[in-house]
Protein backbone atom coordinates (compact mmCIF):
# COMPACT_ATOMS: atom_id res chain seq x y z
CA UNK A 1 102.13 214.15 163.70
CA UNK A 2 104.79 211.86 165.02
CA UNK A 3 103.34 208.21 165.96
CA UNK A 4 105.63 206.02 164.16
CA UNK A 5 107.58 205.52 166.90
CA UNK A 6 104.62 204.84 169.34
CA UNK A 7 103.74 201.73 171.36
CA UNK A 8 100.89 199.63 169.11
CA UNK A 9 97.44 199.01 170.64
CA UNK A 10 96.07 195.32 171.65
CA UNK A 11 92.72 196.69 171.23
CA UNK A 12 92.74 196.58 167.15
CA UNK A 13 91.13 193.81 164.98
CA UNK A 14 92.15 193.29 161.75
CA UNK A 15 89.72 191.89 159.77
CA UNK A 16 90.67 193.16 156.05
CA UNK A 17 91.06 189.42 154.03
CA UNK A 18 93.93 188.50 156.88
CA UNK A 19 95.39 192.30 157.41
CA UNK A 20 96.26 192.99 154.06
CA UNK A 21 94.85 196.33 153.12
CA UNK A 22 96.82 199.31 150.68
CA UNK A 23 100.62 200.12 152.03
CA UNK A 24 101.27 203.74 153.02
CA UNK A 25 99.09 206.82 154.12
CA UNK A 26 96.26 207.80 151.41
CA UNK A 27 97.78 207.18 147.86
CA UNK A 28 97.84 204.09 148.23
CA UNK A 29 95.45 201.55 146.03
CA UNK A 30 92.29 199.61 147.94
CA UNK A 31 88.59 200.80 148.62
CA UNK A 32 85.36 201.87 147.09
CA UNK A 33 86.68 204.87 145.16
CA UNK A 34 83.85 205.18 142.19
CA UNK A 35 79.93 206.12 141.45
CA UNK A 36 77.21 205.88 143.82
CA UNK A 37 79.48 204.34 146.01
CA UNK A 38 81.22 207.41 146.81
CA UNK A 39 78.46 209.72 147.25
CA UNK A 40 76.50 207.16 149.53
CA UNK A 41 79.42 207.27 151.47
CA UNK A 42 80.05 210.85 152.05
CA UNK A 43 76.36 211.06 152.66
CA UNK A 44 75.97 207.85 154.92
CA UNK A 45 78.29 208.95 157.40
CA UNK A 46 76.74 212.31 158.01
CA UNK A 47 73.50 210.95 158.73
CA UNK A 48 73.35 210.12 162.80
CA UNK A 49 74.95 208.25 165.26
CA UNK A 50 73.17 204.96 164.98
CA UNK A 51 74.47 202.59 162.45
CA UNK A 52 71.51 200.65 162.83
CA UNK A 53 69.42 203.40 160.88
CA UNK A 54 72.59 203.74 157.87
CA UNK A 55 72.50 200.07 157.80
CA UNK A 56 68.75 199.99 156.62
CA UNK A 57 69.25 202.93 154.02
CA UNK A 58 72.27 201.34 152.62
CA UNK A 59 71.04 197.97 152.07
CA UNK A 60 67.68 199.51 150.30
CA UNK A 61 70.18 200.92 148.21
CA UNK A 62 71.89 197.78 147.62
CA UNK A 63 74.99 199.31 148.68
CA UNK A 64 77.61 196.25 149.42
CA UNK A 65 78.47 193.19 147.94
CA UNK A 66 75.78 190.70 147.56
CA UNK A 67 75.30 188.01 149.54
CA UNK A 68 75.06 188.00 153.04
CA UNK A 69 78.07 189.42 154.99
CA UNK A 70 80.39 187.44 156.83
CA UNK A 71 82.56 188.07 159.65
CA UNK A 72 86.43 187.92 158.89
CA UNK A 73 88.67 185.94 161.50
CA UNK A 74 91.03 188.92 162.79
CA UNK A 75 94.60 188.51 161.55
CA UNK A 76 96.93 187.17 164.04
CA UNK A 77 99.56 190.09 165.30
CA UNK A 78 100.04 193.57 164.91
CA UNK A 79 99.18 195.22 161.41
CA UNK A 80 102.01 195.00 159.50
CA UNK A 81 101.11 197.66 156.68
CA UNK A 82 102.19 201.38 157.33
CA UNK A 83 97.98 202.56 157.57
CA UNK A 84 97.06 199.76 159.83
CA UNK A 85 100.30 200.48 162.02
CA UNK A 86 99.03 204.43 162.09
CA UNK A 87 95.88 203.78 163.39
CA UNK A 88 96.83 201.16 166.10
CA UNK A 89 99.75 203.59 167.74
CA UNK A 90 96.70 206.42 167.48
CA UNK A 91 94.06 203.98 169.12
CA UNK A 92 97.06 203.18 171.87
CA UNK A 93 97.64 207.04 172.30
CA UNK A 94 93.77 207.30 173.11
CA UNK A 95 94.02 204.67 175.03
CA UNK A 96 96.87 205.92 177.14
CA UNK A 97 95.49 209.38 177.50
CA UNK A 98 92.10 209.05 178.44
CA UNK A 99 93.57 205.90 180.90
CA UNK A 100 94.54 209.02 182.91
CA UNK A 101 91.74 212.16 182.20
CA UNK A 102 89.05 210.02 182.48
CA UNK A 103 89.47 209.33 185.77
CA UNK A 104 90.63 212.29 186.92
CA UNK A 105 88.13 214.58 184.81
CA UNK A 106 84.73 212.39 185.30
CA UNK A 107 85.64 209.75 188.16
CA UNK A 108 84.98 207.10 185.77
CA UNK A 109 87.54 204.37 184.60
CA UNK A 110 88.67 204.29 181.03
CA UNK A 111 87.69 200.98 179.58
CA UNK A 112 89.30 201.04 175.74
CA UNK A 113 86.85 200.20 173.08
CA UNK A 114 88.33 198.02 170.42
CA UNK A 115 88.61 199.18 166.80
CA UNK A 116 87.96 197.04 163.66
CA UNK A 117 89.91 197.47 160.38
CA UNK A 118 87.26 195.84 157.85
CA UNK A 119 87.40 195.88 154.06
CA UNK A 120 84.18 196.50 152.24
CA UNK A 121 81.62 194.63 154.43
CA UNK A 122 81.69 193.18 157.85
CA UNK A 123 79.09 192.34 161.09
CA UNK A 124 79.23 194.25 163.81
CA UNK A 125 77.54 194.23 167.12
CA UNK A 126 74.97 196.44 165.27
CA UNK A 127 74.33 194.61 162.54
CA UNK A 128 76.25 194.90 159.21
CA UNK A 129 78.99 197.28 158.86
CA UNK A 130 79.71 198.69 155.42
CA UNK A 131 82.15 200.54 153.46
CA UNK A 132 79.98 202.91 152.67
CA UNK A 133 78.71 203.74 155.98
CA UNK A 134 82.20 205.63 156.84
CA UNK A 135 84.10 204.81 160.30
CA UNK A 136 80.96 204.26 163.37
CA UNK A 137 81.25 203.54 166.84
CA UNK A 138 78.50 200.68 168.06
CA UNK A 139 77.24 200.95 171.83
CA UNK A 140 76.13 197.27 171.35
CA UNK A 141 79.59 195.83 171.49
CA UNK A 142 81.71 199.18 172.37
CA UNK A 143 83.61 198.72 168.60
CA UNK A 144 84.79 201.38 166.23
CA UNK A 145 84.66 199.85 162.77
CA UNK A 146 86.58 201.45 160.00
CA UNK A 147 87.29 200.65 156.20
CA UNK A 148 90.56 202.93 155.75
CA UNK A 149 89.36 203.61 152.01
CA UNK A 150 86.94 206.05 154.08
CA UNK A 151 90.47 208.07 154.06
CA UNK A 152 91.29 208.33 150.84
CA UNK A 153 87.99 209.59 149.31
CA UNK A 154 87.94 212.32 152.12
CA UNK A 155 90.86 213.30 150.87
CA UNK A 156 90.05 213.09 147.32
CA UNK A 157 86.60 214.26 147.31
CA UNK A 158 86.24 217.00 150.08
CA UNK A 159 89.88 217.84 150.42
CA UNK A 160 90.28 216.83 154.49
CA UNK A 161 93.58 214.62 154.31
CA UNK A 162 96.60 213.76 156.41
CA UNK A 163 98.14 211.59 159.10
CA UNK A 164 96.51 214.24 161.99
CA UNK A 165 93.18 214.78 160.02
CA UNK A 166 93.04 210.68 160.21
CA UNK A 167 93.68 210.50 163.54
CA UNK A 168 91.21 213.21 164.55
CA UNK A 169 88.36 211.34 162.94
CA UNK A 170 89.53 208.22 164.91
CA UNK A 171 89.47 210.16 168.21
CA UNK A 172 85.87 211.37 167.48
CA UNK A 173 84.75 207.81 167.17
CA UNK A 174 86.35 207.50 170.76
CA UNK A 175 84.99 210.53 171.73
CA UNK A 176 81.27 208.44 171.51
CA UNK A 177 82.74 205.60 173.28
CA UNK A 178 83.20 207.96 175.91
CA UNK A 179 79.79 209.39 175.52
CA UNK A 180 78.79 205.79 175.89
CA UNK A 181 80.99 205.39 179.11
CA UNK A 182 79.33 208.35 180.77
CA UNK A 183 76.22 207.17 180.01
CA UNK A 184 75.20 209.93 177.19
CA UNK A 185 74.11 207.55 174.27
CA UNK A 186 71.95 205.47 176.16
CA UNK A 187 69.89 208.73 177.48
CA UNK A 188 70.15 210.73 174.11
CA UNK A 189 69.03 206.77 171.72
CA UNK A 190 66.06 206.64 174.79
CA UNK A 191 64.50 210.26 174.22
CA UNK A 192 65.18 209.97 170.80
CA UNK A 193 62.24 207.68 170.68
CA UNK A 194 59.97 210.03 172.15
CA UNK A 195 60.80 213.27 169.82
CA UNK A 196 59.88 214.45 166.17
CA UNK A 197 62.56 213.51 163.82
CA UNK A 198 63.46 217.27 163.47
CA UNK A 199 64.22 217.53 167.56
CA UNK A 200 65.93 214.25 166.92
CA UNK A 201 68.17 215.65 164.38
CA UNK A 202 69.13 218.84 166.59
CA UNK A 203 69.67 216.47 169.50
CA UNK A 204 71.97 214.16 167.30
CA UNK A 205 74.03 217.24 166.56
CA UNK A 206 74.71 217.87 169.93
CA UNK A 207 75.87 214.33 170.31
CA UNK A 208 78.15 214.47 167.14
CA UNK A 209 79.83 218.53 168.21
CA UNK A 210 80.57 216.70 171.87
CA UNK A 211 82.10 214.03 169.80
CA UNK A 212 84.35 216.43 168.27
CA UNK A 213 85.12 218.39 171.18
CA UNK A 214 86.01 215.16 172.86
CA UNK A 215 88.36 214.41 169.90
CA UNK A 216 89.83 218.02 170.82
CA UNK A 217 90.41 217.28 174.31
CA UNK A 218 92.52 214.43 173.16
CA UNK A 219 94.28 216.56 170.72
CA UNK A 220 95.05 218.70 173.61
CA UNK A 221 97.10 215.96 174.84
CA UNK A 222 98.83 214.81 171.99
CA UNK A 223 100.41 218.23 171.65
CA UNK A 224 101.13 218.11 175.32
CA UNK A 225 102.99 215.05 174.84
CA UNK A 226 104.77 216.91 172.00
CA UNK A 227 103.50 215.20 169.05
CA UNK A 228 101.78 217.40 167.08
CA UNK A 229 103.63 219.42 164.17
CA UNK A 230 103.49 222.63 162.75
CA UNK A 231 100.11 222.70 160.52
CA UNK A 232 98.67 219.29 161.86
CA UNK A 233 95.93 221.17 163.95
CA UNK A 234 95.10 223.53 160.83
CA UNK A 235 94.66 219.75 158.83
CA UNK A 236 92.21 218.55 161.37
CA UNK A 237 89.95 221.50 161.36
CA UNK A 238 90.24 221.39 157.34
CA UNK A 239 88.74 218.01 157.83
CA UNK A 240 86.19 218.91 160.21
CA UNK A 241 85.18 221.69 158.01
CA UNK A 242 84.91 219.23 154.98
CA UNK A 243 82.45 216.89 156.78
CA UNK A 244 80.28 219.30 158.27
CA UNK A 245 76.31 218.53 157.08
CA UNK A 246 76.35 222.25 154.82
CA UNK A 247 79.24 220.59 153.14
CA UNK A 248 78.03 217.48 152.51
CA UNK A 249 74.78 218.09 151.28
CA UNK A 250 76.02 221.03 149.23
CA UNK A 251 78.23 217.53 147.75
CA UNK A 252 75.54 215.74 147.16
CA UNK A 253 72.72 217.51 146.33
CA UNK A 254 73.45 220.56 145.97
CA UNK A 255 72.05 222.53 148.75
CA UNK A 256 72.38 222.50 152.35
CA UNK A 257 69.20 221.68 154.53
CA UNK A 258 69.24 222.79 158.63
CA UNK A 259 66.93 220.93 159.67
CA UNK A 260 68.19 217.58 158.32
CA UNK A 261 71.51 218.84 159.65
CA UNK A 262 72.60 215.21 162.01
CA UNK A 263 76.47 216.53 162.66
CA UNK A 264 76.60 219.80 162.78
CA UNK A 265 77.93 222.47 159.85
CA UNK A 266 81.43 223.40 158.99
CA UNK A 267 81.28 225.94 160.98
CA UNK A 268 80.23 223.97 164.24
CA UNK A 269 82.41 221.20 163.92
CA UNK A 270 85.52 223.14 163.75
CA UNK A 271 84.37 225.90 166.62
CA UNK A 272 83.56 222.65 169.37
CA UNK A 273 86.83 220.63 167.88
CA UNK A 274 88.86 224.32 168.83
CA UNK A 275 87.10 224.52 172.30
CA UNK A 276 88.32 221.16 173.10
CA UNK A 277 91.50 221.70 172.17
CA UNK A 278 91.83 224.90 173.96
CA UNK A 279 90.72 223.32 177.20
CA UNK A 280 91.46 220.27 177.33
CA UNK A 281 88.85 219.94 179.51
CA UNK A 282 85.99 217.68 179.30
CA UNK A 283 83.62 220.56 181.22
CA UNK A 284 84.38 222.43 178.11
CA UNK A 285 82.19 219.80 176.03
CA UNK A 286 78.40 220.49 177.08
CA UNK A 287 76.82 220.67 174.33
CA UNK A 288 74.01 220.20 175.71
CA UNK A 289 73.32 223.16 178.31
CA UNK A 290 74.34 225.57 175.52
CA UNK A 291 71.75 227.88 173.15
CA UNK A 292 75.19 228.22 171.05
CA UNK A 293 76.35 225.85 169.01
């Protein structure tokens, strides 16, 4: 994927200890890496779209450092690092593409979401944001928060890795802040509260495989643009395979339970990720008039 000559976004907040952070694409040194750590975050970010309900789980775990978390002052200027310069030209190349589909796909303006770098623990509009909680996107405050050490255990533990992969799970945190924009989350959180938690599992799934076929239909783009390289489309559905809910639990506990399922499988993820990319189409996306997932 070729970014590194793209524009940088104004829309990313970098709170890691002043922008600092680990130089380079995964390899590099920074993160949770170890233990419980890295099982409760495989785990944690497989387990719905609202952070508010990881955030309880994790601190009963004690996940975190102790104390109570405190919100960095975002480091003045663009990141400076090669990682946080990767993710701010991907956030701008959202940014610039769904500028011009929203609009012309769903007569609704694009208003970018801004995306905070974090190290370890932060505050969010949702309450505390975690490392161990993977990258979410908060309706509260219309963030996507992200500890880029998220990266490098995907690609050490479930073998989903490189600069495309990356940028694919960014675009399906954008793909809920478009959810969000269309006005999707606040109907699906709503009925939520009205449904068993099994119905509110299958409905979350539907949220998270519109997410990814969102994240296609920017993909879509990107190779229109004539970004994308040879094998960077077979890395993102690699990656979508390695975080589907059979995978994960299968990870961590050693067998995979449907109806606990909050993402989708393997299976799911990459077939609505390949839909949006075939289309480009948001139409494509309804996952929720479908018996098919």
């Amino acid at each position: 994927m070729r970014w590194d000559d793209y524009r940088q976004s104004e829309n990313l907040e970098d709170r890691r200890n002043g922008g600092g952070g680990f130089g380079g694409l995964p390899g590099g040194r920074g993160g949770i890496g170890i233990g419980t750590m890295v099982v409760l975050g495989l785990v944690g970010w497989a387990l719905g779209i609202d952070p508010r309900i990881l955030i309880g789980g994790a601190e009963m775990l004690g996940v975190g450092r102790s104390g109570p978390p405190q919100e960095s002052r975002p480091a003045s200027g663009p990141p400076q690092d090669e990682m946080g310069r990767f993710v701010s030209a991907v956030l701008a190349q959202n940014e610039d593409i769904w500028t011009k589909l929203l609009p012309q796909q769903a007569n609704r303006r694009y208003e970018p979401p801004k995306l905070v770098l974090f190290s370890r623990v932060d505050r969010s509009g949702c309450g505390t944001a975690q490392a161990a909680m993977g990258p979410f996107y908060c309706p509260e405050d219309k963030k996507v928060y992200l500890d880029l050490s998220f990266f490098q255990e995907m690609q050490r533990k479930l073998g989903g890795g490189g600069d495309f992969a990356y940028a694919y799970v960014i675009g399906h945190e954008i793909g809920h802040h478009i959810q969000n924009l269309l006005g999707i989350l606040p109907k699906v959180n709503q009925l939520r509260q009205r449904i068993s938690e099994r119905e509110s599992n299958a409905l979350s799934v539907r949220v998270e495989l519109q997410a990814d076929c969102f994240a296609g239909v920017w993909a879509h783009n990107v190779q229109a643009m004539g970004r994308i390289d040879q094998g960077d489309v077979e890395e993102a559905m690699r990656t979508a395979a390695a975080i589907g809910d059979d995978r994960l639990q299968q990870v961590s506990q050693g067998v995979a339970v449907p109806d606990s399922f909050t993402h989708g499988s393997s299976a799911q993820r990459t077939r609505w990720f390949t839909t949006g990319f075939k289309s480009g189409s948001l139409q494509s996306c309804d996952t929720f008039r479908t018996n098919q997932l």
